[in-house]
C-alpha atoms as a PDB file:
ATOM      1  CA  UNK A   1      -1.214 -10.201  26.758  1.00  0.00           C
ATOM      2  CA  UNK A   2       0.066  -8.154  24.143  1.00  0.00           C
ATOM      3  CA  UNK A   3      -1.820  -4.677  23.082  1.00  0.00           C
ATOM      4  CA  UNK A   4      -3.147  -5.514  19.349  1.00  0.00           C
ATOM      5  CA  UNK A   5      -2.519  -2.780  17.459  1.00  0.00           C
ATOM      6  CA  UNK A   6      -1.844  -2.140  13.394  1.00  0.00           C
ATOM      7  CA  UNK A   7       1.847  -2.200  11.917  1.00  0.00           C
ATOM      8  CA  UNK A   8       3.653   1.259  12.415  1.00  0.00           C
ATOM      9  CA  UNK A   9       5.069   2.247   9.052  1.00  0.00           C
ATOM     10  CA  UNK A  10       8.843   2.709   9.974  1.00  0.00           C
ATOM     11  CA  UNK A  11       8.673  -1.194   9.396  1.00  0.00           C
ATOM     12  CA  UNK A  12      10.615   0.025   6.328  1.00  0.00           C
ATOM     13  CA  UNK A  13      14.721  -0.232   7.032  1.00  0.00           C
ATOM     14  CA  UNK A  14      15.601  -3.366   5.539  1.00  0.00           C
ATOM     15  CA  UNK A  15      18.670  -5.555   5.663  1.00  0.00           C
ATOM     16  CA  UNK A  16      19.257  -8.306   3.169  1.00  0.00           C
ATOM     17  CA  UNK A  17      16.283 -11.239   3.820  1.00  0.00           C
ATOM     18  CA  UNK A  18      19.529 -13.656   5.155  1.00  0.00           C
ATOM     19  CA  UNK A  19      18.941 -14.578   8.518  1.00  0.00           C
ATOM     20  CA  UNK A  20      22.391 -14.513   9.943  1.00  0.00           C
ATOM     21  CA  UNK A  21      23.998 -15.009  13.772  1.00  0.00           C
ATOM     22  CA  UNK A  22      24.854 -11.401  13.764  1.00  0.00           C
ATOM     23  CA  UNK A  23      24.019  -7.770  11.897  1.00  0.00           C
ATOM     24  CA  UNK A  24      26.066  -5.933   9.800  1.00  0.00           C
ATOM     25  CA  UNK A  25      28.407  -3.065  11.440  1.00  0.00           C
ATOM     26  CA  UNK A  26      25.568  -0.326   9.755  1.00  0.00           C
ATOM     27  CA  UNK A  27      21.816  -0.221   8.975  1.00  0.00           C
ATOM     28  CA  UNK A  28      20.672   0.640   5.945  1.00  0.00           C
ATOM     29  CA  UNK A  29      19.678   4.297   5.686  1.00  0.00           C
ATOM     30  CA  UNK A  30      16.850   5.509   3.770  1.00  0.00           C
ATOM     31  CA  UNK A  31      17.530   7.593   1.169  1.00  0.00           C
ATOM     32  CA  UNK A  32      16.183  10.821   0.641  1.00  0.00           C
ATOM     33  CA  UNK A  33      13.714  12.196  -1.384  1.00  0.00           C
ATOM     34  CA  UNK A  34      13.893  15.247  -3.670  1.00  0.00           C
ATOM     35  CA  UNK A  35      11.589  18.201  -2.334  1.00  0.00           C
ATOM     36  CA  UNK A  36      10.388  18.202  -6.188  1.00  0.00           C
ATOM     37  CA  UNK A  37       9.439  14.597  -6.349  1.00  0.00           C
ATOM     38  CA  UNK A  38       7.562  14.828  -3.014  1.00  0.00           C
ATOM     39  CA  UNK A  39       5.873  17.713  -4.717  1.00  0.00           C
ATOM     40  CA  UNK A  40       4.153  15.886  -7.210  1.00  0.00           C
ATOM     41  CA  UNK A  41       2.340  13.375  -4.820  1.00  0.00           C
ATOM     42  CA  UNK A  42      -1.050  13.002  -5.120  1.00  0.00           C
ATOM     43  CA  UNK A  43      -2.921  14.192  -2.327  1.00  0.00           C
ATOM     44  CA  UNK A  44       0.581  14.980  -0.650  1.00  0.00           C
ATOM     45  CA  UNK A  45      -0.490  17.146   2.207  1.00  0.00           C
ATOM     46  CA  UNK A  46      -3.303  17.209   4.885  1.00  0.00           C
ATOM     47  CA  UNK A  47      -5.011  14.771   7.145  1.00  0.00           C
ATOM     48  CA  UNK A  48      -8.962  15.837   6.726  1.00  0.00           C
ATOM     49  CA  UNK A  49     -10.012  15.309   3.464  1.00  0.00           C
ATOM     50  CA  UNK A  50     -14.002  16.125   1.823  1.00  0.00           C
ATOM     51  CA  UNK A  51     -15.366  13.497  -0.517  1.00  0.00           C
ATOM     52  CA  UNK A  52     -18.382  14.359  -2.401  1.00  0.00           C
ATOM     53  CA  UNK A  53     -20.332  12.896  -5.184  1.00  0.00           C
ATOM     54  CA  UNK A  54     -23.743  13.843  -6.985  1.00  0.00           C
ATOM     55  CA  UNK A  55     -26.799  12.217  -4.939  1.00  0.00           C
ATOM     56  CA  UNK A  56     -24.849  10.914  -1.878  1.00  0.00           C
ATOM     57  CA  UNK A  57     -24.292  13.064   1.366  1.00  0.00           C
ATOM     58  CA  UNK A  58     -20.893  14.436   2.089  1.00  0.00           C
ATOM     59  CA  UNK A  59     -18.554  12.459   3.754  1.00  0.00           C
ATOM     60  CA  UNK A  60     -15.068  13.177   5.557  1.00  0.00           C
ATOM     61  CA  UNK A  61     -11.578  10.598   5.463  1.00  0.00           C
ATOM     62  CA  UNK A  62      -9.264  11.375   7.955  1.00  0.00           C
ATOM     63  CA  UNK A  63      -5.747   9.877   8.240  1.00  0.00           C
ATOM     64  CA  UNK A  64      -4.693   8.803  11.844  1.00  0.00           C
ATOM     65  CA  UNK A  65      -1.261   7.342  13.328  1.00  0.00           C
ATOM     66  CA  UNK A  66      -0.876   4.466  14.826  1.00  0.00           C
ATOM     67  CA  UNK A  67       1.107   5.302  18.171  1.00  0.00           C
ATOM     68  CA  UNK A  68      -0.528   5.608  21.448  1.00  0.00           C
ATOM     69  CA  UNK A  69       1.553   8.924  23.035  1.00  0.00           C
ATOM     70  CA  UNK A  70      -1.024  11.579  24.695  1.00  0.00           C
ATOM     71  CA  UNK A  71      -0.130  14.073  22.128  1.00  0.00           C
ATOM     72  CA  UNK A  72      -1.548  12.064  18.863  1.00  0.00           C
ATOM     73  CA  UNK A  73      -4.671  11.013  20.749  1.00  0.00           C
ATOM     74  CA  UNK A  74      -6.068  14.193  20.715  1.00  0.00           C
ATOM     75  CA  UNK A  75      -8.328  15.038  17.389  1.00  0.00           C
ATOM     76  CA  UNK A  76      -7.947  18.120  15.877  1.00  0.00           C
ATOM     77  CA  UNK A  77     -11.078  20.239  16.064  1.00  0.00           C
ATOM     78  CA  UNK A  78     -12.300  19.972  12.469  1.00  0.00           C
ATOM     79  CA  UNK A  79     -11.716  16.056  12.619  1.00  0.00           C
ATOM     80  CA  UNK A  80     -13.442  16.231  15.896  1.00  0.00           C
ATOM     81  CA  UNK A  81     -16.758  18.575  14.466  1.00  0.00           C
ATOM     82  CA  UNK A  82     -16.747  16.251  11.748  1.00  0.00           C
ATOM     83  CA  UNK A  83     -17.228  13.403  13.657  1.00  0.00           C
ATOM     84  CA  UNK A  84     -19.863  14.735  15.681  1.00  0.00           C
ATOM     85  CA  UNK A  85     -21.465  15.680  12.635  1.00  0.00           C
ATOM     86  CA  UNK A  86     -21.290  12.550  10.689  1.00  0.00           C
ATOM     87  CA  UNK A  87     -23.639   9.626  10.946  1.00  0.00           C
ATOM     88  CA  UNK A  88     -21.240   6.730  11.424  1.00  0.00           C
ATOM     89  CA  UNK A  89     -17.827   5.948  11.537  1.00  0.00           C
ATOM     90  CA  UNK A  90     -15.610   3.643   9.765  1.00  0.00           C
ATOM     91  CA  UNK A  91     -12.250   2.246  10.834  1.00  0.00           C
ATOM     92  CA  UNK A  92      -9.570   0.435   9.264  1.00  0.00           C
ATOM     93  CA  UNK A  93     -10.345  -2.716  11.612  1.00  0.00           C
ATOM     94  CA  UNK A  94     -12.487  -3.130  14.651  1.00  0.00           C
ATOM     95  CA  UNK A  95     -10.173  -3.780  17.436  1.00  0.00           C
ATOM     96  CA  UNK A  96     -12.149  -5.445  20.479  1.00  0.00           C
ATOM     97  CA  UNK A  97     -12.185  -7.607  22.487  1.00  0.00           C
ATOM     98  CA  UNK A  98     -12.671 -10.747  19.895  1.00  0.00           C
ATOM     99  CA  UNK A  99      -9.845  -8.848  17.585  1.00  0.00           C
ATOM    100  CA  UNK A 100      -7.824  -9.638  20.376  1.00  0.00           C
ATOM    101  CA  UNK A 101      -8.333 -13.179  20.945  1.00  0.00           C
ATOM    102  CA  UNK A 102      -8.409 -13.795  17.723  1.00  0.00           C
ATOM    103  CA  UNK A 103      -4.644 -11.608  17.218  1.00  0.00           C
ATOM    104  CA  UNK A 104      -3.489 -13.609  21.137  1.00  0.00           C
ATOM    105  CA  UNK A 105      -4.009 -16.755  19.424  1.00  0.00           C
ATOM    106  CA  UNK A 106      -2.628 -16.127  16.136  1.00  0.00           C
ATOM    107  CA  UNK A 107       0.721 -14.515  17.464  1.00  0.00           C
ATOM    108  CA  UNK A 108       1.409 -17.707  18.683  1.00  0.00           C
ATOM    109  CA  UNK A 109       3.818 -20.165  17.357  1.00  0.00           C
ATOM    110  CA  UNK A 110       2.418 -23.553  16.837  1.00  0.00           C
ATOM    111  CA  UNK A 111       2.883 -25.927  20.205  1.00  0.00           C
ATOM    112  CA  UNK A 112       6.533 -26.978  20.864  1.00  0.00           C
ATOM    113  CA  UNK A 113       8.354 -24.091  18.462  1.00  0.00           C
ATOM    114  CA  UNK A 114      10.076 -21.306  19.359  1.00  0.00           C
ATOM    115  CA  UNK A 115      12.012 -18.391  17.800  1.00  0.00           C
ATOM    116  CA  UNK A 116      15.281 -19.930  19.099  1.00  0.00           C
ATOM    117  CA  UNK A 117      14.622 -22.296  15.964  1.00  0.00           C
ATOM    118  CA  UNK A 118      16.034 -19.126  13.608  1.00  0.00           C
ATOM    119  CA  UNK A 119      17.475 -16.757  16.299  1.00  0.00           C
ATOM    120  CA  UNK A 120      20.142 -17.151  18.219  1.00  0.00           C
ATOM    121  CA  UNK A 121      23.827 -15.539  18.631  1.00  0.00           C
ATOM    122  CA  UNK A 122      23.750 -11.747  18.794  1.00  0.00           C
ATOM    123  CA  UNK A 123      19.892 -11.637  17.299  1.00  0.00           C
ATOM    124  CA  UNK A 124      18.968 -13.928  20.046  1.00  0.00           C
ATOM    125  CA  UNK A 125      20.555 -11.472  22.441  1.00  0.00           C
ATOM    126  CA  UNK A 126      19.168  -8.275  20.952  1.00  0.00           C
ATOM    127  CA  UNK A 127      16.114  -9.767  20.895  1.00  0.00           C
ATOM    128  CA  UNK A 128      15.674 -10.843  24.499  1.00  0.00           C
ATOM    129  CA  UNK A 129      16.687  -7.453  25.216  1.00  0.00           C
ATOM    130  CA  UNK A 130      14.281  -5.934  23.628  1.00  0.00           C
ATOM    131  CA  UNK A 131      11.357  -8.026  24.084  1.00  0.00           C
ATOM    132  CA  UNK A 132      12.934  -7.106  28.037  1.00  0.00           C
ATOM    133  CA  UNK A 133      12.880  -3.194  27.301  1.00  0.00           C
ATOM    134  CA  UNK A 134       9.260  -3.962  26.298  1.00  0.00           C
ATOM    135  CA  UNK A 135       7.904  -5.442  29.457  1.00  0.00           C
ATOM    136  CA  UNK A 136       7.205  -9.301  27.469  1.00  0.00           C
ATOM    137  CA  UNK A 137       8.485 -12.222  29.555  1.00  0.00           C
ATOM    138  CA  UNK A 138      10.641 -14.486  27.751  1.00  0.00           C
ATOM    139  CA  UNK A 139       8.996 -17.181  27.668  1.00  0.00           C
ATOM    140  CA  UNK A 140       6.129 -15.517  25.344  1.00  0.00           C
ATOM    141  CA  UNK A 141       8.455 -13.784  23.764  1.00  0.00           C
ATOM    142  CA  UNK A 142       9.973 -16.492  22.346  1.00  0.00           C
ATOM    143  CA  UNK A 143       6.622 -18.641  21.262  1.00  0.00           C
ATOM    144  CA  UNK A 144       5.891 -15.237  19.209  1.00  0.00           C
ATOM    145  CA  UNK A 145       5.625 -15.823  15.171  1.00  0.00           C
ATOM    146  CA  UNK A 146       8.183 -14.041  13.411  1.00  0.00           C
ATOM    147  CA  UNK A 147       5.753 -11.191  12.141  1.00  0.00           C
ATOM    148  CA  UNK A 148       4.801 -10.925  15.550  1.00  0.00           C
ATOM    149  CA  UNK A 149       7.593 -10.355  17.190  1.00  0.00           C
ATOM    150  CA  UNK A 150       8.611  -7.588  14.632  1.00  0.00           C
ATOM    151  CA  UNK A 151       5.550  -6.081  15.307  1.00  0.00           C
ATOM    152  CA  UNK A 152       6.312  -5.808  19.161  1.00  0.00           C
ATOM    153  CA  UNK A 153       9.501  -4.327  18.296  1.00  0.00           C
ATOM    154  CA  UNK A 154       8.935  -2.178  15.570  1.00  0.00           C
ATOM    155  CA  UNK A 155       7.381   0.411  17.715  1.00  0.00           C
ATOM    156  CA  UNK A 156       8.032   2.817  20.185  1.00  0.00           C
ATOM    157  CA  UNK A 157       7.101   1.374  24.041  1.00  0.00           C
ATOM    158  CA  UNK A 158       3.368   1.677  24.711  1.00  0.00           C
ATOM    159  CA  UNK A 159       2.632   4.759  27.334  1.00  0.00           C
ATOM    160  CA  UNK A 160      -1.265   5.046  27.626  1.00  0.00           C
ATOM    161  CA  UNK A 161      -2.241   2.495  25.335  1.00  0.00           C
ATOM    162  CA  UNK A 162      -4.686   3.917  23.873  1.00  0.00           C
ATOM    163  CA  UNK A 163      -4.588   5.470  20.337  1.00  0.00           C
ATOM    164  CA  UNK A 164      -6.821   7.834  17.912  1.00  0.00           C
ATOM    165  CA  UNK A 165      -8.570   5.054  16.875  1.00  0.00           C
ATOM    166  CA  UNK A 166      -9.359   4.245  20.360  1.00  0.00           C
ATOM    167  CA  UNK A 167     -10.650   7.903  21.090  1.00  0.00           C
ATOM    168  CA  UNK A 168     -12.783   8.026  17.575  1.00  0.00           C
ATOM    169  CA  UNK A 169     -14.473   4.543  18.415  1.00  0.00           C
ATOM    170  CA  UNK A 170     -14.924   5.927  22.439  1.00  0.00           C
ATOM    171  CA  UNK A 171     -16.228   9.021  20.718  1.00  0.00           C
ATOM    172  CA  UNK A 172     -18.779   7.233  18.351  1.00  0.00           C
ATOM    173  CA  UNK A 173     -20.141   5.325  21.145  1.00  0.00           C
ATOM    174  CA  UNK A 174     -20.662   7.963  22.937  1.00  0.00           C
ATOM    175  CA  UNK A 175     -22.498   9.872  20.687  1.00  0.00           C
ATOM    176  CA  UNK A 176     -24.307   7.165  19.655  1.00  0.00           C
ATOM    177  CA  UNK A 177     -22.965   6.770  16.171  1.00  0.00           C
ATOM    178  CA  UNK A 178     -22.324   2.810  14.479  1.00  0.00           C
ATOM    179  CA  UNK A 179     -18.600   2.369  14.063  1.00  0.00           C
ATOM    180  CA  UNK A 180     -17.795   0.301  11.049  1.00  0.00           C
ATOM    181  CA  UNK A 181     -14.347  -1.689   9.938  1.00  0.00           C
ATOM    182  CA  UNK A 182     -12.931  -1.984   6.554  1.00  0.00           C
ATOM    183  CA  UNK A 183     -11.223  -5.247   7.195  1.00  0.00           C
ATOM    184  CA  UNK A 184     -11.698  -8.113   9.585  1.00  0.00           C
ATOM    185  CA  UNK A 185      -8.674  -8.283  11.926  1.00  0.00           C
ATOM    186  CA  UNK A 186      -7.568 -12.439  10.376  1.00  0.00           C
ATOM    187  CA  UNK A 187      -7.311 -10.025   6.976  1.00  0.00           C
ATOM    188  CA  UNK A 188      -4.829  -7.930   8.758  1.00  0.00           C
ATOM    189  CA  UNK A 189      -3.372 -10.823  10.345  1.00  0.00           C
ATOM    190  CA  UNK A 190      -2.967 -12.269   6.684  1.00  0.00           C
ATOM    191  CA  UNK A 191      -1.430  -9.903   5.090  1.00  0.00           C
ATOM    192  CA  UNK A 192       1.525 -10.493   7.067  1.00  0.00           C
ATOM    193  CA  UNK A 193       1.407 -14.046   8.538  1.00  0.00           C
ATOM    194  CA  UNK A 194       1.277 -15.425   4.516  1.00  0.00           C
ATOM    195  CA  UNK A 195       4.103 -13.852   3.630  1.00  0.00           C
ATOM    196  CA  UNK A 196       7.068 -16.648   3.354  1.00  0.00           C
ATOM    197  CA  UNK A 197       9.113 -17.613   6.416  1.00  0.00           C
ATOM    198  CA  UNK A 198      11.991 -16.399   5.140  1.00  0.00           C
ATOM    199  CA  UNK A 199      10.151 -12.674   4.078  1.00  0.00           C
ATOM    200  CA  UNK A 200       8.943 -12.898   7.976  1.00  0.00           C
ATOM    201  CA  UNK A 201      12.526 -13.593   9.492  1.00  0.00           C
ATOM    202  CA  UNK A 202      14.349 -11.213   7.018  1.00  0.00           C
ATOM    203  CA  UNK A 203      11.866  -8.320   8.368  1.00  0.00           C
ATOM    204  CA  UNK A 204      12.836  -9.329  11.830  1.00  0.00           C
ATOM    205  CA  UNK A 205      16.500  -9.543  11.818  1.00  0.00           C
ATOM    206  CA  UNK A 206      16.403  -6.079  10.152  1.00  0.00           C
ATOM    207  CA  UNK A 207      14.286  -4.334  13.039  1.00  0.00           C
ATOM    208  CA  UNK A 208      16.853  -6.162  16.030  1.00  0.00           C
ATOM    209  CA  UNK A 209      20.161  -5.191  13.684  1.00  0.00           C
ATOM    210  CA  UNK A 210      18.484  -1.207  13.242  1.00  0.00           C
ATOM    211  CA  UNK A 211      16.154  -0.692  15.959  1.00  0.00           C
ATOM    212  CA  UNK A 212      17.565   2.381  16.790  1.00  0.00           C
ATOM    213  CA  UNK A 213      16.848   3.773  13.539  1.00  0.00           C
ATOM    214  CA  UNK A 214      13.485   2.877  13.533  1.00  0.00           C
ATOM    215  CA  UNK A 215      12.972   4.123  17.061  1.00  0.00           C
ATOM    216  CA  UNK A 216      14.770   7.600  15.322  1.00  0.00           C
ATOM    217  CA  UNK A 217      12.584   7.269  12.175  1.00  0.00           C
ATOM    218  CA  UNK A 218       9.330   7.050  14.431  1.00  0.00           C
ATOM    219  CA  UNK A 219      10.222   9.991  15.794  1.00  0.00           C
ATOM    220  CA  UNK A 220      10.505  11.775  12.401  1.00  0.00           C
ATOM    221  CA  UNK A 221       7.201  10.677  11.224  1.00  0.00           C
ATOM    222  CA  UNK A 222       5.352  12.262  13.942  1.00  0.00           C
ATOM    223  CA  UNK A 223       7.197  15.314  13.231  1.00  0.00           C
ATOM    224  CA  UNK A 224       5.537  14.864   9.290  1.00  0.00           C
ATOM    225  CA  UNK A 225       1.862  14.232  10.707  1.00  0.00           C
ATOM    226  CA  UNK A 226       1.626  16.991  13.141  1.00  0.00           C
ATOM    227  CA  UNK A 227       2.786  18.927  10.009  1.00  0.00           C
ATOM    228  CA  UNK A 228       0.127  17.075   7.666  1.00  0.00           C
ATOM    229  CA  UNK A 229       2.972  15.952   5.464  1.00  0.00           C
ATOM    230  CA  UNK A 230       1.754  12.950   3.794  1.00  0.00           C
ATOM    231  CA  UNK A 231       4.149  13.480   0.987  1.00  0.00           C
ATOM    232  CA  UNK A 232       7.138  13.691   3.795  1.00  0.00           C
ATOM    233  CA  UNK A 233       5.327  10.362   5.614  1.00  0.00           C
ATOM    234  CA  UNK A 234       5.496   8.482   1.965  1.00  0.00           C
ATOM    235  CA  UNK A 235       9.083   9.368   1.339  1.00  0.00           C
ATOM    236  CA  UNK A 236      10.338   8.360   4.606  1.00  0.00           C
ATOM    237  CA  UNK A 237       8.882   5.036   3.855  1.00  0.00           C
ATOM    238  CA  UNK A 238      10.284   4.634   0.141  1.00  0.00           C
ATOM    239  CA  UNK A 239      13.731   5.507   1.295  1.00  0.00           C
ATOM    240  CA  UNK A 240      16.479   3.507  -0.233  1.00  0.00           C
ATOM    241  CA  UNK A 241      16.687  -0.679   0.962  1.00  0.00           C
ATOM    242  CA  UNK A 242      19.109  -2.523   0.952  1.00  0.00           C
ATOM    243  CA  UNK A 243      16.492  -5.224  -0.647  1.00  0.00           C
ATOM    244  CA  UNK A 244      14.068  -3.147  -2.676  1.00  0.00           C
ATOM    245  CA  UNK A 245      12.490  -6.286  -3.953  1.00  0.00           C
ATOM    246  CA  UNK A 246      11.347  -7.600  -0.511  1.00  0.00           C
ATOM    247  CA  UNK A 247      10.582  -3.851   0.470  1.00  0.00           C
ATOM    248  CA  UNK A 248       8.149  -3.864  -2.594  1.00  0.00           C
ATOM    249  CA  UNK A 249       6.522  -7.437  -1.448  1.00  0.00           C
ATOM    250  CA  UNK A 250       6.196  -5.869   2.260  1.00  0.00           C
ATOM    251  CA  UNK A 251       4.659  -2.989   0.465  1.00  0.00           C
ATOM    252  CA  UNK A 252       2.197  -4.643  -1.629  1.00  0.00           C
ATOM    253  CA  UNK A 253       0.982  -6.518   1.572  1.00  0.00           C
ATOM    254  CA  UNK A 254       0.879  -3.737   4.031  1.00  0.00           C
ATOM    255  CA  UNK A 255       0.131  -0.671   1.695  1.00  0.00           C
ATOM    256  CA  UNK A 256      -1.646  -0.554  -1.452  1.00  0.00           C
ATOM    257  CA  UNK A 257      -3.193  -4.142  -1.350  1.00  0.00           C
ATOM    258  CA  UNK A 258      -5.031  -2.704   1.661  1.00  0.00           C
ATOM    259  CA  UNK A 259      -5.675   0.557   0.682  1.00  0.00           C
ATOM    260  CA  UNK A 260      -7.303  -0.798  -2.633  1.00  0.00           C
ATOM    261  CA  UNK A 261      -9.571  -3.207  -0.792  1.00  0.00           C
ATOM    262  CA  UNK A 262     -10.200   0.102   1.620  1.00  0.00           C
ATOM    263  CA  UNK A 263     -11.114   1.883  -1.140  1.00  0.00           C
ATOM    264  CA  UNK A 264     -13.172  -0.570  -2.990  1.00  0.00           C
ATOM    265  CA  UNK A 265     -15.208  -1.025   0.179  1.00  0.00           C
ATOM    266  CA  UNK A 266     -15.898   2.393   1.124  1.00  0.00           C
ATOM    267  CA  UNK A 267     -18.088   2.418  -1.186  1.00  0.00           C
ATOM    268  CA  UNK A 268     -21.307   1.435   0.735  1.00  0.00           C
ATOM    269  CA  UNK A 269     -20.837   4.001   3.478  1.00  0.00           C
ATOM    270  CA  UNK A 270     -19.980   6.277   0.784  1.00  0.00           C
ATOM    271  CA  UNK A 271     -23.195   6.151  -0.714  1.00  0.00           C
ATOM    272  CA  UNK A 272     -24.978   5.710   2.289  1.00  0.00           C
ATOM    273  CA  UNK A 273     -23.331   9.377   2.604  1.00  0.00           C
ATOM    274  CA  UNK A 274     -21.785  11.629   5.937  1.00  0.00           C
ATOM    275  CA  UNK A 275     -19.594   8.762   6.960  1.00  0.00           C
ATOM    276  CA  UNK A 276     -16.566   9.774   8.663  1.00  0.00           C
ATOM    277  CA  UNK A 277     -13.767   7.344   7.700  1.00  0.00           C
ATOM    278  CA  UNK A 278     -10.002   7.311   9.671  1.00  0.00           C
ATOM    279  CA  UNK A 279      -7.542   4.882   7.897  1.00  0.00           C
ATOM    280  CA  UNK A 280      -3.841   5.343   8.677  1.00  0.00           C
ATOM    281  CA  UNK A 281      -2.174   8.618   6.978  1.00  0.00           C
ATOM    282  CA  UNK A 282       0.141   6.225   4.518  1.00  0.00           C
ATOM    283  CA  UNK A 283      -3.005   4.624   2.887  1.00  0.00           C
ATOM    284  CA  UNK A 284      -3.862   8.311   1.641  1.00  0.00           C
ATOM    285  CA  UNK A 285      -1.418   9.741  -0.584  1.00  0.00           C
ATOM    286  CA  UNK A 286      -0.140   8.951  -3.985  1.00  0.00           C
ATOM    287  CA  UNK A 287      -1.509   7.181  -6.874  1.00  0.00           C
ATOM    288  CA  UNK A 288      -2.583   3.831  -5.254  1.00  0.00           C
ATOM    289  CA  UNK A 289      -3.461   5.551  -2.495  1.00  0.00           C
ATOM    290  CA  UNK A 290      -7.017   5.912  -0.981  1.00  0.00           C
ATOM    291  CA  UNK A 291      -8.005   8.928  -2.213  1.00  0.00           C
ATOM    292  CA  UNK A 292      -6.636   8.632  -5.782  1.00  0.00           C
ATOM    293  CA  UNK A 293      -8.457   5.207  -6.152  1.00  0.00           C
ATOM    294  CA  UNK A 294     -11.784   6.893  -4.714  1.00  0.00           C
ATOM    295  CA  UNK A 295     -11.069   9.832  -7.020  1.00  0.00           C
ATOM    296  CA  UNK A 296     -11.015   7.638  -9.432  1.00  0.00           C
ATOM    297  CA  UNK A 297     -14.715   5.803  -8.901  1.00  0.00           C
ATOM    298  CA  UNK A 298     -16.106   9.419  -9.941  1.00  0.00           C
ATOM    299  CA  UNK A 299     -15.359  11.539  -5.918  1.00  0.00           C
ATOM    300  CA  UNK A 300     -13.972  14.981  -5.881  1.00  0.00           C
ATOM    301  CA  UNK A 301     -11.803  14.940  -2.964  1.00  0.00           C
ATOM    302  CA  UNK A 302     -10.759  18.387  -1.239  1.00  0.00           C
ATOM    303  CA  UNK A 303      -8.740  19.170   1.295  1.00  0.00           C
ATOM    304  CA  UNK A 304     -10.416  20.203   4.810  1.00  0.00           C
ATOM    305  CA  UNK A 305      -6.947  20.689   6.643  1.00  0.00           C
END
């Protein structure tokens, strides 16, 4: 069974949505972004943010990764106090046991269909490879859904499987706080499993032809949250595509479609007041970001670390 667990954002270098029999000689490279544009991003560094509003308790958003290495599942101490501090918490998605039926049945391709129906030649081979160097037999492997199987691939090998948002929902329990979710996992499933077959298979061919980019790109970004570089984080995923069109319809899915439904409803445990909220660090920053929307509905938002 496969670990559910939310898209990484380094689902970001793509190639042209053509599925062909074989990659080009080069990936596409990001491009990068001017220290002075970064600059000017709203809410463009830190992870712990204080959100405040006349008549409602304060409350905390934190921005978490979603990687599973023993280094990034250990909270900082001012996430941590505010967590013990708070009266509930609120993920992006609950991510039990039902989330993962419901995420094992979906990943499936319908009865009799396989992904050797649009891979095969060299992106059959990488991809068998892969899906090898990731401990999936073939045989599921291959009944995976396009979206899927990028999201198997698209991320570094799990090593403890277990992630922040594991530890913050552990920690809740244990401390006998309600843990909360801002979207049902079929809405997360959605956002990527409606976008068109040939959005799904361009996305895939593009992590098997630069999967060692991504892999290098991972690594990057968890250079930029240790460093609370949100601005950094949002760069690396506007780099240059080599489809910005289908880069901007993977963004409007993944990104600020979510983080606008996020923001919009916060708003109950904002008002119920000394929530502690973790969404992933990319819904955050900028100006359809999280905290510019909640800024927005009348919040001050400040900076904790």
């Amino acid at each position: 069974m496969l670990k559910l667990s939310a898209l990484t954002t380094t689902l970001a270098l793509l190639c042209q949505p053509v599925l062909a029999a074989s990659c080009p000689e080069k990936g596409s490279a990001p491009a990068q972004v001017a220290t002075g544009q970064r600059s000017h991003l709203a809410h463009g560094e830190g992870l712990l943010f204080r959100v405040e509003r006349a008549g409602a308790r304060t409350s905390h958003v934190f921005g978490t990764i979603h990687l599973d290495s023993p280094e990034l599942t250990r909270l900082p101490p001012q996430a941590n106090l505010a967590l013990r501090q708070s009266d509930r918490l609120v993920l992006e998605t609950t991510l039990d046991e039902a989330a993962q039926q419901i995420y094992t049945r979906r990943m499936l391709l319908p009865g009799g269909q396989a992904l050797t129906m649009w891979l095969d030649g060299e992106l059959l081979s990488r991809y068998l490879k892969l899906s090898r160097w990731y401990r999936i037999p073939e045989e599921l492997a291959l009944r995976l859904t396009p979206w899927a199987a990028t999201n198997l691939i698209a991320r570094p090998r799990a090593s403890t499987g277990r992630t922040m948002e594991d530890v913050l929902r552990e920690t809740a329990m244990q401390i006998g706080r309600p843990v909360y979710a801002l979207e049902t996992i079929d809405e997360l499933i959605d956002a990527q499993a409606s976008m068109t077959l040939e959005d799904q298979l361009a996305i895939l061919e593009d992590t098997l032809c630069n999967h060692p980019q991504i892999m290098a790109h991972t690594e990057e970004l968890v250079a930029l949250y240790a460093n609370g570089d949100l601005a950094g984080i949002a760069a690396l995923q506007q780099g240059g595509h080599a489809d910005e069109a289908l880069a901007r319809r993977l963004d409007e899915r993944m990104l600020y479609g979510r983080s606008a439904r996020m923001a919009s409803r916060l708003g109950e445990h904002l008002e119920a007041g000394n929530a502690f909220v973790a969404v992933g660090a990319l819904h955050l920053p900028g100006e359809l970001g999280v905290l510019t929307l909640l800024a927005d509905r009348g919040y001050s938002v400040t900076r904790v670390f």
